[in-house]
PDB file of N, CA and C in Angstrom:
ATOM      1  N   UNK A   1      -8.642 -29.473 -44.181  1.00  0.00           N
ATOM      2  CA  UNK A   1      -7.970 -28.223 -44.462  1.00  0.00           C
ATOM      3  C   UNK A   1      -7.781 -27.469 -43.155  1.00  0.00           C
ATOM      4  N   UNK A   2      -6.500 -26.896 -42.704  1.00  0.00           N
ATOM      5  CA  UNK A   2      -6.309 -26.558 -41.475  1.00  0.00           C
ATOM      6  C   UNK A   2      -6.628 -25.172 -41.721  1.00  0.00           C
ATOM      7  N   UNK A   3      -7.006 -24.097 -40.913  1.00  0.00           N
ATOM      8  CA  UNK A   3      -7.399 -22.892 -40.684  1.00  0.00           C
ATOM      9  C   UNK A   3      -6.033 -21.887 -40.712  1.00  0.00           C
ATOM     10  N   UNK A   4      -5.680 -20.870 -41.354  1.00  0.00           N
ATOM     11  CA  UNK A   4      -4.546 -20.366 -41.142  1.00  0.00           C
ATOM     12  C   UNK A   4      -4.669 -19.222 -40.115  1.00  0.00           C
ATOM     13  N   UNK A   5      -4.116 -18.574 -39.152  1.00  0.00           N
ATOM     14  CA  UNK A   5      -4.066 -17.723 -38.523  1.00  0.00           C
ATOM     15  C   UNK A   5      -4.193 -16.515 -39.113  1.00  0.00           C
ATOM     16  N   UNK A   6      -5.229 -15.451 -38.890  1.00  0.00           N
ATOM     17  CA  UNK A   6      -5.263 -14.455 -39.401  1.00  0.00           C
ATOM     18  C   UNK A   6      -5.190 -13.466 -39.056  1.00  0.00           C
ATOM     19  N   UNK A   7      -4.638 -13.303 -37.629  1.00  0.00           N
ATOM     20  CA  UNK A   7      -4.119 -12.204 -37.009  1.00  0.00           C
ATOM     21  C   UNK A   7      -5.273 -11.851 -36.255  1.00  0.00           C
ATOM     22  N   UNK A   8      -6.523 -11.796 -36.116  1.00  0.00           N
ATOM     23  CA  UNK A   8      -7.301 -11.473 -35.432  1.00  0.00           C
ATOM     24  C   UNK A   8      -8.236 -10.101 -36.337  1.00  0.00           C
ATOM     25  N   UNK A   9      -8.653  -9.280 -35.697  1.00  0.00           N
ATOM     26  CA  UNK A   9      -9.177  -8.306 -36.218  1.00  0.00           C
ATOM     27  C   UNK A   9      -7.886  -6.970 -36.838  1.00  0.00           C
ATOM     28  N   UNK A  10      -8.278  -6.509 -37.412  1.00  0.00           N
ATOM     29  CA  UNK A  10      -6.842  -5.371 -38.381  1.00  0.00           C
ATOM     30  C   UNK A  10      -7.133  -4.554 -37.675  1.00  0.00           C
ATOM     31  N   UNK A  11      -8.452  -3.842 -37.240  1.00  0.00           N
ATOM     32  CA  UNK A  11      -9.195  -2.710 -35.886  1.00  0.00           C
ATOM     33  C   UNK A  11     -10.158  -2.971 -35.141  1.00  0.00           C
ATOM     34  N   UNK A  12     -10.370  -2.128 -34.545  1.00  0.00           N
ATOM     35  CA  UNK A  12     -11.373  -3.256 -33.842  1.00  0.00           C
ATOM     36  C   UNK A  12     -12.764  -3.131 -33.813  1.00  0.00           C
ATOM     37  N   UNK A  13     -13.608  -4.015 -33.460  1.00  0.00           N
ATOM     38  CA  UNK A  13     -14.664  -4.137 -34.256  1.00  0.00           C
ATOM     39  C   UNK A  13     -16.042  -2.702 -34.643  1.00  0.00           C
ATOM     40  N   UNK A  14     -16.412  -3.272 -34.906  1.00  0.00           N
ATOM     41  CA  UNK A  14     -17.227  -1.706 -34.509  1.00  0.00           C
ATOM     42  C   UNK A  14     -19.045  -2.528 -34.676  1.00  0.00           C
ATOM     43  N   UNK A  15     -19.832  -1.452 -33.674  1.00  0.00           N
ATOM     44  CA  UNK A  15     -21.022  -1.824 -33.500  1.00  0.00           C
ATOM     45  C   UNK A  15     -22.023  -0.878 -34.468  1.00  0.00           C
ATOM     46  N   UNK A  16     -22.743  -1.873 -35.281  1.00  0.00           N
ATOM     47  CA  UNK A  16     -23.893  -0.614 -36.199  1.00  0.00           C
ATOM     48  C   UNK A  16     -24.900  -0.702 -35.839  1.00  0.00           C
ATOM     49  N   UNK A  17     -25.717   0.630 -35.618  1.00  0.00           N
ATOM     50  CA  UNK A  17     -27.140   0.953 -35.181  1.00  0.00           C
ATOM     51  C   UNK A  17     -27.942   0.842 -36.477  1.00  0.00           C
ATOM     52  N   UNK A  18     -28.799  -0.517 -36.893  1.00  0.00           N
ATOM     53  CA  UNK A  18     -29.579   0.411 -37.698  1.00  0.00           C
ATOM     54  C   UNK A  18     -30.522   1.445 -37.824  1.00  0.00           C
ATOM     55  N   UNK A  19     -30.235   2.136 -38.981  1.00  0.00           N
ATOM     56  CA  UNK A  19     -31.295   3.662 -39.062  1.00  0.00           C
ATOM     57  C   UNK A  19     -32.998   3.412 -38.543  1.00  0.00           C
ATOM     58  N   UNK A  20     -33.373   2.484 -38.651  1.00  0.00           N
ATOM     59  CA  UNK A  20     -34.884   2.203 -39.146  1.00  0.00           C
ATOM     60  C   UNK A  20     -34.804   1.402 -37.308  1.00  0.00           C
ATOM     61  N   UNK A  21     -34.516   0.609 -37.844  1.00  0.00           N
ATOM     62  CA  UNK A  21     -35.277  -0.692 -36.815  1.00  0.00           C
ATOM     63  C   UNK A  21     -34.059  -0.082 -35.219  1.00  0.00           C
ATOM     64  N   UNK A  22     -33.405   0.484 -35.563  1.00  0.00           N
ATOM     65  CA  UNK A  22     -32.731   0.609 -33.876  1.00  0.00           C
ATOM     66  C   UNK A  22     -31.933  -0.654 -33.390  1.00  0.00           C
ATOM     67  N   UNK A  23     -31.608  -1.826 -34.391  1.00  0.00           N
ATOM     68  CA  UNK A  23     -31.152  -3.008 -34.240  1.00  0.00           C
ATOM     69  C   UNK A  23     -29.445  -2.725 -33.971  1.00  0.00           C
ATOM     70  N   UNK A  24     -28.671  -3.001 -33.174  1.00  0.00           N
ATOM     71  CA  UNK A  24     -27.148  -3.316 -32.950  1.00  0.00           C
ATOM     72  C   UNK A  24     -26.245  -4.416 -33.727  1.00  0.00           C
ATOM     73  N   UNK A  25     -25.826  -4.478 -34.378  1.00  0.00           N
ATOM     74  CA  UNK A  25     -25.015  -5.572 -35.054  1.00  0.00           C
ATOM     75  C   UNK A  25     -23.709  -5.168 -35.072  1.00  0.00           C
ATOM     76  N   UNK A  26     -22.945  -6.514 -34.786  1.00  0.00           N
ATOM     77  CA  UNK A  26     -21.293  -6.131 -35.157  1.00  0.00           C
ATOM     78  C   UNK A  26     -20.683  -6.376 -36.382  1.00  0.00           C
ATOM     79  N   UNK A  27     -19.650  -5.398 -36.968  1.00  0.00           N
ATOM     80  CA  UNK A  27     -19.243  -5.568 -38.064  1.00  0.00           C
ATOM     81  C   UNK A  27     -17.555  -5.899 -37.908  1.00  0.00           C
ATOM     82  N   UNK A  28     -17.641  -6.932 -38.076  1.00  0.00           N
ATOM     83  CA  UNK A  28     -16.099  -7.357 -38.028  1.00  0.00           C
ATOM     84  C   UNK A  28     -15.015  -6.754 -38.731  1.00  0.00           C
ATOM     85  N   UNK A  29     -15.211  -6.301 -40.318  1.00  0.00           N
ATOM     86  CA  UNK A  29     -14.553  -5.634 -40.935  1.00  0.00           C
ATOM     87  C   UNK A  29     -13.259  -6.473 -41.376  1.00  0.00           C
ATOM     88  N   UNK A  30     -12.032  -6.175 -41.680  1.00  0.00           N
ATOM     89  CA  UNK A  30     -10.765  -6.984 -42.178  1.00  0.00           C
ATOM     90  C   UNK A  30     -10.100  -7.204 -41.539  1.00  0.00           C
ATOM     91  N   UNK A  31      -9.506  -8.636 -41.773  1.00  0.00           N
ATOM     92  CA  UNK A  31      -8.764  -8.964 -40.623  1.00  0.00           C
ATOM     93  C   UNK A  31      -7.028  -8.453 -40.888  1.00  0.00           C
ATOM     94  N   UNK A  32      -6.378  -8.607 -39.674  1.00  0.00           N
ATOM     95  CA  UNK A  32      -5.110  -8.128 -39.624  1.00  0.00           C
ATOM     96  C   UNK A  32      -4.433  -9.028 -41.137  1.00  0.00           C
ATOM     97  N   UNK A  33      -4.488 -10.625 -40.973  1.00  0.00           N
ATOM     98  CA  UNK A  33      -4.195 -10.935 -42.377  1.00  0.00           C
ATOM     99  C   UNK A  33      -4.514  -9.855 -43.830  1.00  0.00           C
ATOM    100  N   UNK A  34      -5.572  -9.809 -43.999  1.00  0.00           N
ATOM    101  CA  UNK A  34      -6.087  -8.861 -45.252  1.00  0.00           C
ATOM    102  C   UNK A  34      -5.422  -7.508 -45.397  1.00  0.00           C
ATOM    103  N   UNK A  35      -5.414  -6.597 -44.197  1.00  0.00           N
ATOM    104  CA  UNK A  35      -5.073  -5.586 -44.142  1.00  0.00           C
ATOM    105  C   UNK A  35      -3.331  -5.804 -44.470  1.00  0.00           C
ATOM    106  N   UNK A  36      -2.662  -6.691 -43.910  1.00  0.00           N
ATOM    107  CA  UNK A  36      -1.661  -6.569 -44.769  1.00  0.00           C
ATOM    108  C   UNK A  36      -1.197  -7.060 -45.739  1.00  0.00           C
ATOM    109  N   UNK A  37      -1.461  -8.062 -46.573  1.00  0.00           N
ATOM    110  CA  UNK A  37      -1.733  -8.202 -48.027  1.00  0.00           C
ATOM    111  C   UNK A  37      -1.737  -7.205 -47.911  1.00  0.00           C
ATOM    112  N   UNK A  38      -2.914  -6.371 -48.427  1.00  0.00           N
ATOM    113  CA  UNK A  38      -2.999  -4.900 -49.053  1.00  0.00           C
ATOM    114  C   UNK A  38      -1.745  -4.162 -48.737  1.00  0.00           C
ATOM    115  N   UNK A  39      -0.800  -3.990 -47.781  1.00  0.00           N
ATOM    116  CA  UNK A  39      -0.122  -3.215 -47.739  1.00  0.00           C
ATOM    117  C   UNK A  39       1.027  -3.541 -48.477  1.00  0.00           C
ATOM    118  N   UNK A  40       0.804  -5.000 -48.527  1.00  0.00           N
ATOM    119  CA  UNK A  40       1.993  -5.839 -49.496  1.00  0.00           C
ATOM    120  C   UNK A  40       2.103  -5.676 -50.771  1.00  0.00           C
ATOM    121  N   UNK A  41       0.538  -5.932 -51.313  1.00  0.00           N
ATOM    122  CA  UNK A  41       0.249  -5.498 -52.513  1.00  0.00           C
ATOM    123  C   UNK A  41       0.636  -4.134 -53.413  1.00  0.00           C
ATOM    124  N   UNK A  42       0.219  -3.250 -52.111  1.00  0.00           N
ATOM    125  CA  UNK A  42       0.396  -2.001 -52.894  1.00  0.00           C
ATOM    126  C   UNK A  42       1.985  -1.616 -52.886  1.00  0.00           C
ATOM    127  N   UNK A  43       2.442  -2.197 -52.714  1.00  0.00           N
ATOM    128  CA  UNK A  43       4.382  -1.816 -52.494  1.00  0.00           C
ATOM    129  C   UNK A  43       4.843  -2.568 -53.935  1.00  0.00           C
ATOM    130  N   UNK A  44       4.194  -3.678 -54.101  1.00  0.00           N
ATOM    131  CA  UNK A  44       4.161  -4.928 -54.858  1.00  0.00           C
ATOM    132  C   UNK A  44       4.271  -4.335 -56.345  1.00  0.00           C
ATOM    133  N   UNK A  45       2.699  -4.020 -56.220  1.00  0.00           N
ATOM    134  CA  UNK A  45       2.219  -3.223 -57.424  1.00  0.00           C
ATOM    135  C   UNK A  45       2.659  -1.828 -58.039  1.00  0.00           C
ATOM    136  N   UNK A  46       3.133  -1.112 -56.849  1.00  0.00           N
ATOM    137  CA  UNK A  46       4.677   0.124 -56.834  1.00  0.00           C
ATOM    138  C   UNK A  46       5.247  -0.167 -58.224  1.00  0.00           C
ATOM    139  N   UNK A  47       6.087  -1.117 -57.849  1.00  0.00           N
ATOM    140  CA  UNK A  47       7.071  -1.788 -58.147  1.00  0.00           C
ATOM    141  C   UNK A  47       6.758  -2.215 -59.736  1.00  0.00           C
ATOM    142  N   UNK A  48       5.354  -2.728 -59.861  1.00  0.00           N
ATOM    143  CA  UNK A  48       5.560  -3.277 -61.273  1.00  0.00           C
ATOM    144  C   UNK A  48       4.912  -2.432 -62.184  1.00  0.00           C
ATOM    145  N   UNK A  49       4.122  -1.152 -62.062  1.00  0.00           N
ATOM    146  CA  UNK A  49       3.710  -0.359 -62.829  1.00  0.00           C
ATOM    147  C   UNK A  49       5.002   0.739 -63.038  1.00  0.00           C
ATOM    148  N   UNK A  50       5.903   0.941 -62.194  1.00  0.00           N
ATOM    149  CA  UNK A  50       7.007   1.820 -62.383  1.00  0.00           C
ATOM    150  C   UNK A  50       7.935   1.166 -63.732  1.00  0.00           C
ATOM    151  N   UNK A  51       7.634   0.292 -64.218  1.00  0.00           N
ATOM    152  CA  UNK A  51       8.400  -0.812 -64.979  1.00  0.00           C
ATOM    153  C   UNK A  51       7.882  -0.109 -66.605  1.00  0.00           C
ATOM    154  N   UNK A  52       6.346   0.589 -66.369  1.00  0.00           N
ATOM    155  CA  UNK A  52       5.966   0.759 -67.690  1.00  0.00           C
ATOM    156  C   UNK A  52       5.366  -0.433 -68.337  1.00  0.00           C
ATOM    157  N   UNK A  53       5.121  -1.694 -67.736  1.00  0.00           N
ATOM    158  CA  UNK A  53       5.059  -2.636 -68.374  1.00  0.00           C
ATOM    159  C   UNK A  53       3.513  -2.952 -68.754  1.00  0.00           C
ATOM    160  N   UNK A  54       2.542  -3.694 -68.748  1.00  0.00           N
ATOM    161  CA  UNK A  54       1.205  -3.851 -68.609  1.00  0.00           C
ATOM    162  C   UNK A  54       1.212  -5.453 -68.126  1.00  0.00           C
ATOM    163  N   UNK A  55       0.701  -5.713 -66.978  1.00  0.00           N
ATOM    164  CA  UNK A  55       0.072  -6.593 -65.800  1.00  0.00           C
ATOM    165  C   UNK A  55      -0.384  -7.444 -66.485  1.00  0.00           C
ATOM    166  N   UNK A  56       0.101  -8.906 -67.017  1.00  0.00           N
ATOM    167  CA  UNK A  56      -1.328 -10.091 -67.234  1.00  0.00           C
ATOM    168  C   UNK A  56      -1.424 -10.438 -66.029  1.00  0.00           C
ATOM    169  N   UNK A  57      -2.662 -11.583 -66.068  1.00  0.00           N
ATOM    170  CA  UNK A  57      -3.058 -11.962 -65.230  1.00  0.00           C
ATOM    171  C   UNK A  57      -2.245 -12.917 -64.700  1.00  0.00           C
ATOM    172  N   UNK A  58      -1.388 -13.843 -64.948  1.00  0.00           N
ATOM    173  CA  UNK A  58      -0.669 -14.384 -64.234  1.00  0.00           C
ATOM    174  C   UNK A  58       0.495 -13.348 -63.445  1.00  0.00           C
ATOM    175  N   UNK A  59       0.620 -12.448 -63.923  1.00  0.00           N
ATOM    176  CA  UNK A  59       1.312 -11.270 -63.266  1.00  0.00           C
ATOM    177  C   UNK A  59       0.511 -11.237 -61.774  1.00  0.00           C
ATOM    178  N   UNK A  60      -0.829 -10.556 -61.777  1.00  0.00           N
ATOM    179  CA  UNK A  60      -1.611 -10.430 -60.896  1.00  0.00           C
ATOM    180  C   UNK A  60      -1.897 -11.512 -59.797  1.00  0.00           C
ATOM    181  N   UNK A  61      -1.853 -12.461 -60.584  1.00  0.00           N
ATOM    182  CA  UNK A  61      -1.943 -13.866 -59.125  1.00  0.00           C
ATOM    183  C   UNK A  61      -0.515 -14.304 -58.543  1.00  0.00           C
ATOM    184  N   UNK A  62       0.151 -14.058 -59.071  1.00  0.00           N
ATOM    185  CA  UNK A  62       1.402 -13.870 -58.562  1.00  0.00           C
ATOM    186  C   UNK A  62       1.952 -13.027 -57.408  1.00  0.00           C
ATOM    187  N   UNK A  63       1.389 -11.496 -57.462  1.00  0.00           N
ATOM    188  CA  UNK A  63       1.165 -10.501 -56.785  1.00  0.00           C
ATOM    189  C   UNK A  63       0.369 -11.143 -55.464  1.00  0.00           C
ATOM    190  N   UNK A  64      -0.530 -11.394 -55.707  1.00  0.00           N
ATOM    191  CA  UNK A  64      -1.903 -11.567 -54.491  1.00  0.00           C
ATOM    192  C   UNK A  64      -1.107 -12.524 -53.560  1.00  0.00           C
ATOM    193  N   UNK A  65      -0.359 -13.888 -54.323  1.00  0.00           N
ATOM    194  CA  UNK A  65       0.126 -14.872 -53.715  1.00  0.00           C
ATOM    195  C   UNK A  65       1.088 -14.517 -52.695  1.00  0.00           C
ATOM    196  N   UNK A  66       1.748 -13.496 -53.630  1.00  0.00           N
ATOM    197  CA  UNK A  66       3.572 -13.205 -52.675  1.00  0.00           C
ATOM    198  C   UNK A  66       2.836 -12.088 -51.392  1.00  0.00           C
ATOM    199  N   UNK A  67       1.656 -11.606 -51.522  1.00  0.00           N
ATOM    200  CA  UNK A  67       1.075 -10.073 -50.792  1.00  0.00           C
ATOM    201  C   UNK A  67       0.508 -11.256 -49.435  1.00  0.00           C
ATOM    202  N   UNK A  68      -0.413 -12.171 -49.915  1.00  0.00           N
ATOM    203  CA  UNK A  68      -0.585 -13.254 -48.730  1.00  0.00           C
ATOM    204  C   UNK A  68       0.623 -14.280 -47.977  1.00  0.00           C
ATOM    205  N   UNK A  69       1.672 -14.057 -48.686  1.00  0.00           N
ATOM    206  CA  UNK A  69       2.952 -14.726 -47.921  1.00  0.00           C
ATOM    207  C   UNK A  69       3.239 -14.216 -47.141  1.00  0.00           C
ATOM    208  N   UNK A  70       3.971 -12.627 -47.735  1.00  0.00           N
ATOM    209  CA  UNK A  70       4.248 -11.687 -47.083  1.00  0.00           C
ATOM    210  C   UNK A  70       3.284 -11.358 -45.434  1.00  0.00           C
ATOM    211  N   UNK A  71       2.286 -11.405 -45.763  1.00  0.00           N
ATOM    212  CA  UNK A  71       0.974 -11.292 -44.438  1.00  0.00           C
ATOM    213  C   UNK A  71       1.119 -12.610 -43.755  1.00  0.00           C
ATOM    214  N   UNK A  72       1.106 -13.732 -44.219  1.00  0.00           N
ATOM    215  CA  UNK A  72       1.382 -14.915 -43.337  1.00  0.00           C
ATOM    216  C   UNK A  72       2.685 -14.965 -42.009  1.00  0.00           C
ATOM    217  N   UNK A  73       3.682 -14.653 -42.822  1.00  0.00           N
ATOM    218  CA  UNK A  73       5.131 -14.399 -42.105  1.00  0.00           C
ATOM    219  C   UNK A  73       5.236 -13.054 -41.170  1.00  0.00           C
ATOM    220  N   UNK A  74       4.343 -12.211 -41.690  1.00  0.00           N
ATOM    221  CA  UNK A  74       4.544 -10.718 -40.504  1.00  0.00           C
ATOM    222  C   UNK A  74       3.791 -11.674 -39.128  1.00  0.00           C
ATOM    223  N   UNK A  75       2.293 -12.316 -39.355  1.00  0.00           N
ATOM    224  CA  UNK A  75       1.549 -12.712 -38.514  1.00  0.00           C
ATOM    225  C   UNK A  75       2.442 -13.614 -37.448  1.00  0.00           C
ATOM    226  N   UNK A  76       3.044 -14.919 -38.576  1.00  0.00           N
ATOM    227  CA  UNK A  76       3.861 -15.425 -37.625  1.00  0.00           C
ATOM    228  C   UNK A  76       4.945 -15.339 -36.326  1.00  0.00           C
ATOM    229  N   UNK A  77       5.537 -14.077 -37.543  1.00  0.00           N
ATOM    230  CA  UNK A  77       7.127 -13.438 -36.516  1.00  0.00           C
ATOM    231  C   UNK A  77       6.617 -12.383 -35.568  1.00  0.00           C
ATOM    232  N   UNK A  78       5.370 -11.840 -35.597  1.00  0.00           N
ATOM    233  CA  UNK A  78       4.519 -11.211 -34.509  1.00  0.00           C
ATOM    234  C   UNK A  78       3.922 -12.282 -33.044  1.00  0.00           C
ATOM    235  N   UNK A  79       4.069 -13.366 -33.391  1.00  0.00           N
ATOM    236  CA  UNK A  79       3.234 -14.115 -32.585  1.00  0.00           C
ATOM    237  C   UNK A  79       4.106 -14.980 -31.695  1.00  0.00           C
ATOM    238  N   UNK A  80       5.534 -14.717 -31.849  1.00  0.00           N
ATOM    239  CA  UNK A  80       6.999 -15.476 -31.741  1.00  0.00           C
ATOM    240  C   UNK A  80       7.092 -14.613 -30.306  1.00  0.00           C
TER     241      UNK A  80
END
Protein backbone atom coordinates (compact mmCIF):
# COMPACT_ATOMS: atom_id res chain seq x y z
CA UNK A 1 0.00 0.00 0.00
CA UNK A 2 1.69 3.22 -1.12
CA UNK A 3 1.56 6.22 1.38
CA UNK A 4 -0.48 9.18 0.05
CA UNK A 5 0.91 12.64 0.46
CA UNK A 6 -0.56 14.58 3.10
CA UNK A 7 0.55 17.86 2.78
CA UNK A 8 2.67 17.96 5.72
CA UNK A 9 1.51 19.61 8.89
CA UNK A 10 -2.05 22.03 8.42
CA UNK A 11 0.05 24.43 11.37
CA UNK A 12 2.71 24.02 12.78
CA UNK A 13 3.57 21.92 15.36
CA UNK A 14 3.32 22.92 18.75
CA UNK A 15 5.38 21.86 21.92
CA UNK A 16 3.40 20.73 25.35
CA UNK A 17 4.77 21.28 28.80
CA UNK A 18 3.38 18.91 31.04
CA UNK A 19 1.63 20.45 34.19
CA UNK A 20 3.06 17.90 36.72
CA UNK A 21 6.19 16.29 35.48
CA UNK A 22 7.69 19.50 33.42
CA UNK A 23 8.04 16.90 30.45
CA UNK A 24 8.14 18.62 26.61
CA UNK A 25 6.32 16.64 23.98
CA UNK A 26 5.32 17.48 20.45
CA UNK A 27 1.92 17.50 19.27
CA UNK A 28 1.60 17.16 15.68
CA UNK A 29 -2.02 17.97 15.46
CA UNK A 30 -3.82 17.70 11.67
CA UNK A 31 -2.38 17.41 8.81
CA UNK A 32 -2.81 19.84 5.82
CA UNK A 33 -4.67 16.70 4.11
CA UNK A 34 -7.37 16.57 7.09
CA UNK A 35 -7.70 20.13 7.51
CA UNK A 36 -8.95 20.29 4.13
CA UNK A 37 -11.36 17.56 3.89
CA UNK A 38 -12.95 19.45 6.62
CA UNK A 39 -13.14 22.44 4.65
CA UNK A 40 -14.52 20.29 1.84
CA UNK A 41 -16.84 18.70 3.92
CA UNK A 42 -18.33 21.53 5.41
CA UNK A 43 -19.19 23.29 1.91
CA UNK A 44 -20.28 19.64 1.02
CA UNK A 45 -22.56 19.31 3.84
CA UNK A 46 -23.81 23.25 3.08
CA UNK A 47 -25.09 21.97 0.28
CA UNK A 48 -27.00 18.90 1.36
CA UNK A 49 -28.78 20.04 4.50
CA UNK A 50 -30.03 23.24 2.50
CA UNK A 51 -31.95 20.47 0.42
CA UNK A 52 -34.18 19.80 3.63
CA UNK A 53 -33.47 16.35 3.01
CA UNK A 54 -32.17 13.84 5.91
CA UNK A 55 -28.44 12.28 5.32
CA UNK A 56 -28.22 8.26 5.18
CA UNK A 57 -25.32 6.88 5.62
CA UNK A 58 -24.35 6.13 2.29
CA UNK A 59 -25.04 9.85 1.80
CA UNK A 60 -22.31 10.47 4.46
CA UNK A 61 -19.53 8.20 2.99
CA UNK A 62 -19.99 9.64 -0.05
CA UNK A 63 -19.38 13.10 1.43
CA UNK A 64 -16.08 12.03 3.38
CA UNK A 65 -14.93 10.32 0.00
CA UNK A 66 -15.52 13.39 -2.44
CA UNK A 67 -14.08 15.88 0.93
CA UNK A 68 -10.73 13.46 0.71
CA UNK A 69 -10.57 13.84 -3.19
CA UNK A 70 -11.15 17.20 -3.09
CA UNK A 71 -7.93 17.42 -0.36
CA UNK A 72 -5.91 14.99 -2.48
CA UNK A 73 -6.06 17.29 -5.73
CA UNK A 74 -5.60 20.81 -3.77
CA UNK A 75 -2.30 18.87 -2.27
CA UNK A 76 -1.32 17.80 -5.64
CA UNK A 77 -1.90 21.10 -7.79
CA UNK A 78 -0.03 22.84 -4.75
CA UNK A 79 3.00 20.74 -5.16
CA UNK A 80 3.09 21.31 -9.21
Amino acid sequence: MSRRDNGGHAFPPALVKHPHSGTITGASGMTRREWLAGLAMQAMLTGAFSKNNPLEAADLTSICAGAYRFADAMIAEGSK
